[in-house]
N, C-alpha and C. Protein backbone atom coordinates (compact mmCIF):
# COMPACT_ATOMS: atom_id res chain seq x y z
N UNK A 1 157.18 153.53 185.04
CA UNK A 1 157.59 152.85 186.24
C UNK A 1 156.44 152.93 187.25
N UNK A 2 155.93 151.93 187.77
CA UNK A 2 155.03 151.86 188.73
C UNK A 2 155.58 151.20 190.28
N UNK A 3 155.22 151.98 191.50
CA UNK A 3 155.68 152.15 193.01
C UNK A 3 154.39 151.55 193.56
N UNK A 4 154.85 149.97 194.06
CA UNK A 4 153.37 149.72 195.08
C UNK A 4 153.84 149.81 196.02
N UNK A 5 152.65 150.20 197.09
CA UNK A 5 152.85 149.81 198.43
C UNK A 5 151.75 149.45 199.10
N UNK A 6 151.92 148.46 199.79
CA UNK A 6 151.06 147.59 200.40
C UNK A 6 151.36 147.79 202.51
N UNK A 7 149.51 147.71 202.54
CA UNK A 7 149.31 147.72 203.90
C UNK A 7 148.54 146.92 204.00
N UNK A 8 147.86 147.15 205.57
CA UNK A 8 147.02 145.90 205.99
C UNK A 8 145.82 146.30 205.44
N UNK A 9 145.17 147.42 205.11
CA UNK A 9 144.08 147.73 204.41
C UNK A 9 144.73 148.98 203.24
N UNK A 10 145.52 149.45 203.08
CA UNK A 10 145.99 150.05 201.76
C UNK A 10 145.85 152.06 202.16
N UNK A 11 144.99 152.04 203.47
CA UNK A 11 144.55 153.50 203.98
C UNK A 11 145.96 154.21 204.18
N UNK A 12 146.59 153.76 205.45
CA UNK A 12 147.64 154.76 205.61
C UNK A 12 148.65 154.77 204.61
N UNK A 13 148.98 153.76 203.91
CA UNK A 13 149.91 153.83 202.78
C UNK A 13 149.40 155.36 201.56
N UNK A 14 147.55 154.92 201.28
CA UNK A 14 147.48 156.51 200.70
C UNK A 14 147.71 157.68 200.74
N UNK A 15 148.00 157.72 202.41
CA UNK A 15 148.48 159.13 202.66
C UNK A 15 149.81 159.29 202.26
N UNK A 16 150.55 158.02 202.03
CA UNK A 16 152.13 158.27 202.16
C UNK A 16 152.12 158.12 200.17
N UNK A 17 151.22 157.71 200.15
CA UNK A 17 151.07 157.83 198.33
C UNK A 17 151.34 159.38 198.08
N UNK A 18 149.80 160.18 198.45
CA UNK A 18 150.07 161.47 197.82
C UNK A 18 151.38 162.62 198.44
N UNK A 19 151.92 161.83 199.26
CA UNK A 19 153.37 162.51 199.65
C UNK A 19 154.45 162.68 198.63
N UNK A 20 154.59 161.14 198.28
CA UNK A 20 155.06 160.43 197.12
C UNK A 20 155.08 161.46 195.94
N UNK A 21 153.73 161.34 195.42
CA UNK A 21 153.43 161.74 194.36
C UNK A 21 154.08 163.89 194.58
N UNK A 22 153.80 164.17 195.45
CA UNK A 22 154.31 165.89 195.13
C UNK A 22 155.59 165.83 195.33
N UNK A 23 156.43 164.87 195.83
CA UNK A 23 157.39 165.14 196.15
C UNK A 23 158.16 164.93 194.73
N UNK A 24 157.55 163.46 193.55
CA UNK A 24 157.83 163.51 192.45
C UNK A 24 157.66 164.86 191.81
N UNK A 25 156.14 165.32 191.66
CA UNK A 25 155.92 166.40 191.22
C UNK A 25 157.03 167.85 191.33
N UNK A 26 157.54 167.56 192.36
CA UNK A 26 158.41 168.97 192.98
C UNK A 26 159.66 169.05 192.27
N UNK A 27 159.92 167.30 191.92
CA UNK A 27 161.37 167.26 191.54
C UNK A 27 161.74 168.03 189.96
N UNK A 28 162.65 168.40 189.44
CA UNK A 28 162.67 168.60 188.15
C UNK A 28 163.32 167.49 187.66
N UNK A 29 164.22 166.37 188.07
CA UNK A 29 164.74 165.31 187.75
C UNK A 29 163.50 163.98 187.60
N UNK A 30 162.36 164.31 188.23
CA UNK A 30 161.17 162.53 188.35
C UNK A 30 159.80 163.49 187.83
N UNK A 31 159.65 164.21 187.74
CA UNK A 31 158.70 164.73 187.53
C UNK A 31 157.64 164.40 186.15
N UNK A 32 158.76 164.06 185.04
CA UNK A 32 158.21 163.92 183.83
C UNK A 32 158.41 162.30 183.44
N UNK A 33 158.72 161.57 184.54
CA UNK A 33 159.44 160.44 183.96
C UNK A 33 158.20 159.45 184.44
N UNK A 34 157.15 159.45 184.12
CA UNK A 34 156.09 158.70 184.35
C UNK A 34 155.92 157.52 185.56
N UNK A 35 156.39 158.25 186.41
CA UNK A 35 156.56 157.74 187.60
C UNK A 35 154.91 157.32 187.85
N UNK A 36 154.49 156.50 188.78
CA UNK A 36 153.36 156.03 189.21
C UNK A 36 153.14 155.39 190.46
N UNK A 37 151.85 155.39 191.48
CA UNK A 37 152.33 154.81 192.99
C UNK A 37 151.07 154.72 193.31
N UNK A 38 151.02 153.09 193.71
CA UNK A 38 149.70 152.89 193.82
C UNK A 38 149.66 152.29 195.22
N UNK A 39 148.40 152.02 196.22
CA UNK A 39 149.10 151.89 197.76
C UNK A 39 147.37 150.53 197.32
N UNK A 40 147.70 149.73 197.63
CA UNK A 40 147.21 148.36 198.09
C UNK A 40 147.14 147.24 199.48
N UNK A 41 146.03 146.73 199.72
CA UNK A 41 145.94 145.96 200.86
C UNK A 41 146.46 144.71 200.58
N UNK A 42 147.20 144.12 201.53
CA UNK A 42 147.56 142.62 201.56
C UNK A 42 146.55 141.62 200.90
N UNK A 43 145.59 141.96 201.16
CA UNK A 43 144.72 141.17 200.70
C UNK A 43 144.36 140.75 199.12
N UNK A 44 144.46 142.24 198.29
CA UNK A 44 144.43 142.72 197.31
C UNK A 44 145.22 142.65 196.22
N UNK A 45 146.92 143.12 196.64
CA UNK A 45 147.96 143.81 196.03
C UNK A 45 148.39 142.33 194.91
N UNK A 46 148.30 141.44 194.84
CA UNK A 46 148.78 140.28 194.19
C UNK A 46 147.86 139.94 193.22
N UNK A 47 146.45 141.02 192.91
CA UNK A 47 145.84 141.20 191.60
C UNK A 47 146.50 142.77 191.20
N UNK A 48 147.46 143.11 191.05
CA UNK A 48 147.56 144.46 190.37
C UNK A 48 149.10 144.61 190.40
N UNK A 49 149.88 143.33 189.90
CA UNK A 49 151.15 142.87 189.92
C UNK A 49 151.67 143.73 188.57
N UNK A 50 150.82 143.75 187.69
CA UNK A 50 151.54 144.03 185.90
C UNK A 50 152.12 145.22 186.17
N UNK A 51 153.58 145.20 185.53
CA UNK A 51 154.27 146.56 185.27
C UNK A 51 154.99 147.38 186.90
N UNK A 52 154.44 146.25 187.56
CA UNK A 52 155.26 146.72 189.14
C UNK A 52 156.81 146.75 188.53
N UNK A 53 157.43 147.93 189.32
CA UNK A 53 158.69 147.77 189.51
C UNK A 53 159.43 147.87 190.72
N UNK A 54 158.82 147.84 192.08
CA UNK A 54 159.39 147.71 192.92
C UNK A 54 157.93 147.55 194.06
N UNK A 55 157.95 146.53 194.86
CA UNK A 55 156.68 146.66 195.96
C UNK A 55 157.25 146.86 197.41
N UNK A 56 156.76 148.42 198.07
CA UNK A 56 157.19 148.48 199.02
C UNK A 56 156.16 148.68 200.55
N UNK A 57 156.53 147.56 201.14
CA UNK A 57 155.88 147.29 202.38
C UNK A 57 155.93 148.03 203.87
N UNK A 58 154.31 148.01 203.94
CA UNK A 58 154.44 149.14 205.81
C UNK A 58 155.01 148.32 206.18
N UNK A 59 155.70 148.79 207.63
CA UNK A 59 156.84 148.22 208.09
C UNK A 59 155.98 147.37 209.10
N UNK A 60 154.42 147.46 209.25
CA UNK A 60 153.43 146.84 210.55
C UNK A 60 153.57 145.11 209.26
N UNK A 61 153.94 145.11 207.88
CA UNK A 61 154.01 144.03 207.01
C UNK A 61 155.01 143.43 206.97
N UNK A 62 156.02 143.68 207.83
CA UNK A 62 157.83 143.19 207.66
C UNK A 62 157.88 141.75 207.64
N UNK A 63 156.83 141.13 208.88
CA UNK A 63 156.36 139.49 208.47
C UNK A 63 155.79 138.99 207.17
N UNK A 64 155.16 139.84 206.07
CA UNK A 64 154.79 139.07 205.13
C UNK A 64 156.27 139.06 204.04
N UNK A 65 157.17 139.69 204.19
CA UNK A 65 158.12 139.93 203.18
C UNK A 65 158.18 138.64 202.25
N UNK A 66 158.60 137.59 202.60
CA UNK A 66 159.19 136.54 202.49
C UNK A 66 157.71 135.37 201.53
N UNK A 67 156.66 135.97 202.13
CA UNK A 67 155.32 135.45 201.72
C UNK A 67 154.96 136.36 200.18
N UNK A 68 155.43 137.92 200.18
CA UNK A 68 155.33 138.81 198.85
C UNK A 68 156.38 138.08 197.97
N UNK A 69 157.55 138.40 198.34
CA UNK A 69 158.30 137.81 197.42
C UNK A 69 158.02 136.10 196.85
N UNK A 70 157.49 135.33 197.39
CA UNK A 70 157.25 133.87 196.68
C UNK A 70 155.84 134.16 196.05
N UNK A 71 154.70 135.17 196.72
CA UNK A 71 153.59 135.38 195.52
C UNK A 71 154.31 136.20 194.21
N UNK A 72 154.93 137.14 194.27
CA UNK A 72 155.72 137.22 192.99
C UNK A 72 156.43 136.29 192.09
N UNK A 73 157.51 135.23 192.82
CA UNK A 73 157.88 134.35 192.44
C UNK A 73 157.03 133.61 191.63
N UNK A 74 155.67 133.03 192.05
CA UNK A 74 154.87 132.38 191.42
C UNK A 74 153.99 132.61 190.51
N UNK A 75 154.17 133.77 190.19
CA UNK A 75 153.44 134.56 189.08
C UNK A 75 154.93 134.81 187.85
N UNK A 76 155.77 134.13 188.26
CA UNK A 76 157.05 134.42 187.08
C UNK A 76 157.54 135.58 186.97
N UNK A 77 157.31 136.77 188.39
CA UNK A 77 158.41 138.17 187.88
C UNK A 77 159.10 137.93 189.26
N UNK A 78 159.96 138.78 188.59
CA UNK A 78 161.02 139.23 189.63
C UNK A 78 160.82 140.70 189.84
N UNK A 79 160.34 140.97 190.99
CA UNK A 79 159.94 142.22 191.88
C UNK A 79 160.76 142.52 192.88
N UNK A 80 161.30 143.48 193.16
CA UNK A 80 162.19 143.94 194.31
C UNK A 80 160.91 144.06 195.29
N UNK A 81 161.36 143.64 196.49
CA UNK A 81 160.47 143.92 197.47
C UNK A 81 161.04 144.82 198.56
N UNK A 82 160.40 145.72 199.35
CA UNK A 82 161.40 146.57 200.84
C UNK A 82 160.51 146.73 201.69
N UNK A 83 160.82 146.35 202.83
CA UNK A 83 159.80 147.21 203.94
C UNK A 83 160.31 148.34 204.19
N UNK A 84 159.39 149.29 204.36
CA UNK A 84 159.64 150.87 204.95
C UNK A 84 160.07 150.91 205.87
N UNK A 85 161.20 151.92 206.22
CA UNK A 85 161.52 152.61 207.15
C UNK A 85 160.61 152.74 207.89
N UNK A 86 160.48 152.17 209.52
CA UNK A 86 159.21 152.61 210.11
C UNK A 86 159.03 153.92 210.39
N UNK A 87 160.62 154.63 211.14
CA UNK A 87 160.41 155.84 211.03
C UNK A 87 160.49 157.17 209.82
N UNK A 88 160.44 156.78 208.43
CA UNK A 88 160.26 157.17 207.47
C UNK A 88 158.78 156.84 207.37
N UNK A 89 158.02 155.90 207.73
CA UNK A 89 156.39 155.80 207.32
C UNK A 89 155.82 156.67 208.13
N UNK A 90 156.08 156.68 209.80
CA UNK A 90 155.58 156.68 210.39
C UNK A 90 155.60 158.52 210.45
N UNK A 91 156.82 158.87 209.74
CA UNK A 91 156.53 160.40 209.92
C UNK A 91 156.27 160.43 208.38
N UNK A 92 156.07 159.93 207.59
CA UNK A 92 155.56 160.26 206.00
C UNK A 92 156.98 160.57 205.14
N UNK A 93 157.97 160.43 205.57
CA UNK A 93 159.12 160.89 204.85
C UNK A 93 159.33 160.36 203.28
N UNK A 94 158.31 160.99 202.75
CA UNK A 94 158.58 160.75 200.71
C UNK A 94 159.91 160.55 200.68
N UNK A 95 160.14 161.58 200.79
CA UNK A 95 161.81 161.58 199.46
C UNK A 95 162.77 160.52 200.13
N UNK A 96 162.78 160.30 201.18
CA UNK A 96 163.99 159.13 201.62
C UNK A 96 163.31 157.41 201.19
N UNK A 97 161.77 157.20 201.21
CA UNK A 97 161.33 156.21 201.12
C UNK A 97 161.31 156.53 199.18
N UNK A 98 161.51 156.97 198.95
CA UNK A 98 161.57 157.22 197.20
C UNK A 98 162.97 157.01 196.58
N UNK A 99 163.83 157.51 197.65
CA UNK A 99 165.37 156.94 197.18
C UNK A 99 165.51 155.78 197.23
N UNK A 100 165.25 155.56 198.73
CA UNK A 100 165.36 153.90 198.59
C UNK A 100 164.41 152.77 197.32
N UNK A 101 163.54 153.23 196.59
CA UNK A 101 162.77 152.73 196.09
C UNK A 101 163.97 152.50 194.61
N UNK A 102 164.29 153.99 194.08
CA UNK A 102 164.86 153.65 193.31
C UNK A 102 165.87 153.52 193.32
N UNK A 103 166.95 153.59 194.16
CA UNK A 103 167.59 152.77 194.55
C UNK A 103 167.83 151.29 194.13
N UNK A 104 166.69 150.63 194.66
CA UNK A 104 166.05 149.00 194.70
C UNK A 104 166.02 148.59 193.19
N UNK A 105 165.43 149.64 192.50
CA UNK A 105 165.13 149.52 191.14
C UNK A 105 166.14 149.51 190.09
N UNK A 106 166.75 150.23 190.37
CA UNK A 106 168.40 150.38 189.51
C UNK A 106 168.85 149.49 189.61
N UNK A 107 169.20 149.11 191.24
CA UNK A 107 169.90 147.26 191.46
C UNK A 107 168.96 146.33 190.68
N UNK A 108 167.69 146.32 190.43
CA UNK A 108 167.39 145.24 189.39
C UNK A 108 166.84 145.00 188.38
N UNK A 109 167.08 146.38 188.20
CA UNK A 109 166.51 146.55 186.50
C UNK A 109 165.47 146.51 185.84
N UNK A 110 164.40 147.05 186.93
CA UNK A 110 163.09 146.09 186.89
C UNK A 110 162.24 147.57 186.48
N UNK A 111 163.01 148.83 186.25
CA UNK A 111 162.35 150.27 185.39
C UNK A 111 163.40 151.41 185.30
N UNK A 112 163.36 152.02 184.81
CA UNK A 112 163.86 153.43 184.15
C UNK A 112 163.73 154.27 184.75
N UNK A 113 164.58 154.81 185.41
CA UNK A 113 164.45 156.31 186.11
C UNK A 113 165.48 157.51 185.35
């Protein structure tokens, strides 16, 4: 299962990447389940589409939502898209922006947790 998230340059999303990632690490339930999370710029993120299962957006991106979801559309997948909690980004809150992720994912079937 692969976790994007996209910013306006892909920087602060990294920090909220390696949050991500220990908080998987910590879990004994996600830990082994080949979880993956990659943080991408707007500019960028619509070359590194394969095997997405859910793309989740800084909340400074809440205007492109509607623009992600039809570049998905037009590439033939169906991708759950979310903007972040601003105040979940904005204080780094992994594990609530990780529920909601899979969460998103379960509703569409789009990976395995």
């Amino acid at each position: 299962m692969k976790i994007m998230l996209v910013c306006f340059g892909g920087l602060s999303t990294s920090i909220l990447v390696k949050k991500m990632e220990e908080a998987i690490a910590a879990s004994e339930k996600f830990k082994d389940k080949g979880i993956t999370i990659e943080a991408w710029g707007k500019d960028e993120y619509a070359n590194h589409l394969e095997n997405v299962s859910i793309i989740l957006l800084g909340p400074q991106l809440s205007m492109a939502y509607e623009q992600v979801i039809e570049t998905t559309q037009m590439r033939g997948l169906t991708i759950p898209v979310e903007v972040i909690d601003k105040e979940d980004y904005g204080n780094m809150n992994a594990v609530p922006i990780l529920i909601t992720a899979f969460k998103k994912i379960k509703e569409a079937g789009t990976g395995t947790i």
